[in-house]
C-alpha atoms as a PDB file:
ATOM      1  CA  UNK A   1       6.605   0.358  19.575  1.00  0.00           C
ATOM      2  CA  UNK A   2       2.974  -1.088  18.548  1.00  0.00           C
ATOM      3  CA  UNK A   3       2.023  -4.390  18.487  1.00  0.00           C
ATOM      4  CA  UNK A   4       1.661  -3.964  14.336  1.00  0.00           C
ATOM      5  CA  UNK A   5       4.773  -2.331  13.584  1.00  0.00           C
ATOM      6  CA  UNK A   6       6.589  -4.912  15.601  1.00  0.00           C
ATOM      7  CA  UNK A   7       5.060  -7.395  12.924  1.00  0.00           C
ATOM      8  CA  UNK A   8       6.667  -4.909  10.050  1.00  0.00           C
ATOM      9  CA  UNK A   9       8.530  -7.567   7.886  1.00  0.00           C
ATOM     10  CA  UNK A  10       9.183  -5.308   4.095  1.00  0.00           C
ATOM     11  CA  UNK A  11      10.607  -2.835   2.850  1.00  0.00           C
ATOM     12  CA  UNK A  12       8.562  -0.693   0.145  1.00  0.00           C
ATOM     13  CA  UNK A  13       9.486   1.909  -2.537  1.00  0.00           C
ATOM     14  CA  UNK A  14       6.248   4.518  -2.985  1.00  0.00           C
ATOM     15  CA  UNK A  15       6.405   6.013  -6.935  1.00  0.00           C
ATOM     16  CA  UNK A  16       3.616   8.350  -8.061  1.00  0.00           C
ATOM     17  CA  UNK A  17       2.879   9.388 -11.922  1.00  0.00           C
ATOM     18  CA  UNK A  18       4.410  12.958 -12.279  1.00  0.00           C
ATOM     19  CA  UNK A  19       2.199  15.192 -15.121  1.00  0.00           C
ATOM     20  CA  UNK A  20       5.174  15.262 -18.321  1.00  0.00           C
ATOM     21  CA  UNK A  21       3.505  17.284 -20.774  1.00  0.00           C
ATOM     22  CA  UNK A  22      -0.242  18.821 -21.745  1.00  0.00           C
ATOM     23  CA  UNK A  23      -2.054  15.850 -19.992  1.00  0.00           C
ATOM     24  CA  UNK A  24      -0.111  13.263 -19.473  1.00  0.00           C
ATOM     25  CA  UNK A  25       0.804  11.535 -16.303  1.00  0.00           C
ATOM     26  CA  UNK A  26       3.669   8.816 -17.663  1.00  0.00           C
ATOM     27  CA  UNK A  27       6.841   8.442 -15.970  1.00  0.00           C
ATOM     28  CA  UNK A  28       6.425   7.435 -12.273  1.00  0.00           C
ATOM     29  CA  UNK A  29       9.024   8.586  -9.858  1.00  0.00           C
ATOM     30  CA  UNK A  30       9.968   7.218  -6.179  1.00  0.00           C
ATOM     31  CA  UNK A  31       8.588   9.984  -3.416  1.00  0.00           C
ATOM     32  CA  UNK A  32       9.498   7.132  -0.783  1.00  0.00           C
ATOM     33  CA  UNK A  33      12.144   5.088   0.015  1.00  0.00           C
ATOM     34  CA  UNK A  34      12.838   2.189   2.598  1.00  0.00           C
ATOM     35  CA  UNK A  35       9.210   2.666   4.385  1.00  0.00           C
ATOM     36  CA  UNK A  36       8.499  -0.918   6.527  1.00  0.00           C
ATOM     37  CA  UNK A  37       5.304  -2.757   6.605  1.00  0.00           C
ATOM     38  CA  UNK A  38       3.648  -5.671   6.500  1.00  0.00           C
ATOM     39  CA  UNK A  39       1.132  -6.896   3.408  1.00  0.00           C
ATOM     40  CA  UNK A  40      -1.334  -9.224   3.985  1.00  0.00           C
ATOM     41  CA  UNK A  41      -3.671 -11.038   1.320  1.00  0.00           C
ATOM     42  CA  UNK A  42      -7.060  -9.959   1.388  1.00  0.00           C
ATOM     43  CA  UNK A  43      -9.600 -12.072   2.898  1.00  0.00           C
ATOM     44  CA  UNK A  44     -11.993 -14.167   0.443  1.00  0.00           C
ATOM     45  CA  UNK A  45     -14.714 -12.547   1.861  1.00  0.00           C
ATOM     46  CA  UNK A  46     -13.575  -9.336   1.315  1.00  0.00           C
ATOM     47  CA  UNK A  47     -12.740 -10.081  -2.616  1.00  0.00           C
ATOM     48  CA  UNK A  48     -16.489 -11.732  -3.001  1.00  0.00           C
ATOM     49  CA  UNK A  49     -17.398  -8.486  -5.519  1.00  0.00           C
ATOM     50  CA  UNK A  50     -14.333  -8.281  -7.280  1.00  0.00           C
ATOM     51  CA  UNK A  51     -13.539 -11.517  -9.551  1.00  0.00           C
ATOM     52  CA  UNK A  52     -11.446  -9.719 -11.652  1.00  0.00           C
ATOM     53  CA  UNK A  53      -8.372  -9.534  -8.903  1.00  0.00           C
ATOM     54  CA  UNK A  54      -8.643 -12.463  -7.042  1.00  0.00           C
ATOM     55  CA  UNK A  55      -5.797 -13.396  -5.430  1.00  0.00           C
ATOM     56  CA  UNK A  56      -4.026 -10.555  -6.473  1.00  0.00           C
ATOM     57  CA  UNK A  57      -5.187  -8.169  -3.731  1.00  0.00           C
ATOM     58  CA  UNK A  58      -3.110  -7.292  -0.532  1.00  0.00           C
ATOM     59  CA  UNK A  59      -3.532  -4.826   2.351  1.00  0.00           C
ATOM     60  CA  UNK A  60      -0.275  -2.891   2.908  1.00  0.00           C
ATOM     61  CA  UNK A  61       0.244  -1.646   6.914  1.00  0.00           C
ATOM     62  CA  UNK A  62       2.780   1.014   7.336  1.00  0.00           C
ATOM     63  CA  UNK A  63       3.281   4.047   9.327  1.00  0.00           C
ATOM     64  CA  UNK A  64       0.949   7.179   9.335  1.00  0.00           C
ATOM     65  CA  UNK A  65       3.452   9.192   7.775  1.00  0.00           C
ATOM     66  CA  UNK A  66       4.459   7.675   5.209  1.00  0.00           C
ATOM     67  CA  UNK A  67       3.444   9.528   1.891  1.00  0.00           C
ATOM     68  CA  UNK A  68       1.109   7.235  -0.099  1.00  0.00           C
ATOM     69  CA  UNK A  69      -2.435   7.983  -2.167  1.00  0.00           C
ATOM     70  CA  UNK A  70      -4.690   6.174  -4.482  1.00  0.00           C
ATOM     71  CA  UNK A  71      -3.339   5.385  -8.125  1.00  0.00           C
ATOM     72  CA  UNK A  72       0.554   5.335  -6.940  1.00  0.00           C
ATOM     73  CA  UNK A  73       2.531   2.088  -6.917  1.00  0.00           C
ATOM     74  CA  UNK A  74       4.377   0.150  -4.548  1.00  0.00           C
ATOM     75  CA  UNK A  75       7.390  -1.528  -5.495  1.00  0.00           C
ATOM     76  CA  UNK A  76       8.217  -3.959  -3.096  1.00  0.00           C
ATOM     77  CA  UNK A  77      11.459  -6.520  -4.613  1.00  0.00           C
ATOM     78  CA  UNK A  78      10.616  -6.757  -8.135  1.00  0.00           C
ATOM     79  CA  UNK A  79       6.476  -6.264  -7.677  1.00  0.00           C
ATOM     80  CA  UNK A  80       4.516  -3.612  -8.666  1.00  0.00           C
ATOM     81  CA  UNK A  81       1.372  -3.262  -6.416  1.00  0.00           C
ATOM     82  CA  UNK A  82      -1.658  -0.384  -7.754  1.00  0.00           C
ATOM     83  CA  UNK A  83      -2.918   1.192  -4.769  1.00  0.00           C
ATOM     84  CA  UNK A  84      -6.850   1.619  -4.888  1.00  0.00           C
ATOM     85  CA  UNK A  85      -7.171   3.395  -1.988  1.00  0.00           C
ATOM     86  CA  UNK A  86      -5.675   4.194   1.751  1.00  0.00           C
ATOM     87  CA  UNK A  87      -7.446   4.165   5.171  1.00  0.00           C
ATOM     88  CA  UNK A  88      -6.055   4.777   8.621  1.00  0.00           C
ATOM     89  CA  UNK A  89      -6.422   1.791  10.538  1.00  0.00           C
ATOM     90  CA  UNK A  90      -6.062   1.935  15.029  1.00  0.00           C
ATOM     91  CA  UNK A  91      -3.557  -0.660  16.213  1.00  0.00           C
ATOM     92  CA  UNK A  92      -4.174  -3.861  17.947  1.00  0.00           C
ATOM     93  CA  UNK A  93      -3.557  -1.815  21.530  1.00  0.00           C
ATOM     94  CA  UNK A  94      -5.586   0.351  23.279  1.00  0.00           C
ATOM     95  CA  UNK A  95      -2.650   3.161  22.784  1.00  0.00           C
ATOM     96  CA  UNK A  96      -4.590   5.441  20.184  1.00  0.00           C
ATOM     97  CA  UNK A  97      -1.426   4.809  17.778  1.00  0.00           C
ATOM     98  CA  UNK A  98      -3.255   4.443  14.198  1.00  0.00           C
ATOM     99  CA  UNK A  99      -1.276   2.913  11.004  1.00  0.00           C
ATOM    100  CA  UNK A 100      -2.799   3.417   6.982  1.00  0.00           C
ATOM    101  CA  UNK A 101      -3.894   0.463   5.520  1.00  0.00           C
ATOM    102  CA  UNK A 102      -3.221   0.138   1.978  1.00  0.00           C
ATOM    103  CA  UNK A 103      -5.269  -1.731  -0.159  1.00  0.00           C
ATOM    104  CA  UNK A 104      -3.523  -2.617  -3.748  1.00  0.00           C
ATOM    105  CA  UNK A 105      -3.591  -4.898  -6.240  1.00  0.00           C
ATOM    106  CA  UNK A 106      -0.325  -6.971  -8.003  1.00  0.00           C
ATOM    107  CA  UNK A 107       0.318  -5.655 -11.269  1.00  0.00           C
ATOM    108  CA  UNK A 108       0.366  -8.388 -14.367  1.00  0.00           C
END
């Protein structure tokens, strides 16, 4: 076990928009269920360019193989979280074990 996934303290629900008809993308269904992580809020430096969210944006760490993307939510207890995007990010050791970081945004 990593020194970050030791730290994992949630449990998440992953839901992505499925295509219904012609063009439109609106029912959102779970693709992942009881994933672990750990959210953190992002720094104030980090949110200097974006006014609009701030204090509404959190960095999601979970596993590498967990099945997340840009635009899907995460449902953790009763919150919806947009993700913007996901990154891999290398673990606090020097084991090569990597984790995506997830950064997303709490839904009004």
């Amino acid at each position: 076990m990593s020194v970050l996934s030791g730290m994992y303290n949630i449990d998440f629900t992953v839901k992505r928009f499925v295509q219904v008809s012609g063009n439109r993308f609106n029912t959102a269904s779970a693709i992942v269920s009881g994933a672990r992580g750990l959210v953190r809020p992002i720094t104030d430096q980090a949110q200097l360019f974006n006014h609009s969210n701030w204090g509404k944006e959190f960095d999601l760490f979970c596993e590498e193989d967990v099945d997340i993307k840009a635009n899907d939510l995460v449902v953790i207890e009763d919150d919806e979280y947009a993700v913007a995007g996901v990154s891999m990010y290398e673990d606090l050791e020097d084991d090569g074990e990597t984790h995506q970081k997830v950064r997303m945004s709490l839904k009004a």
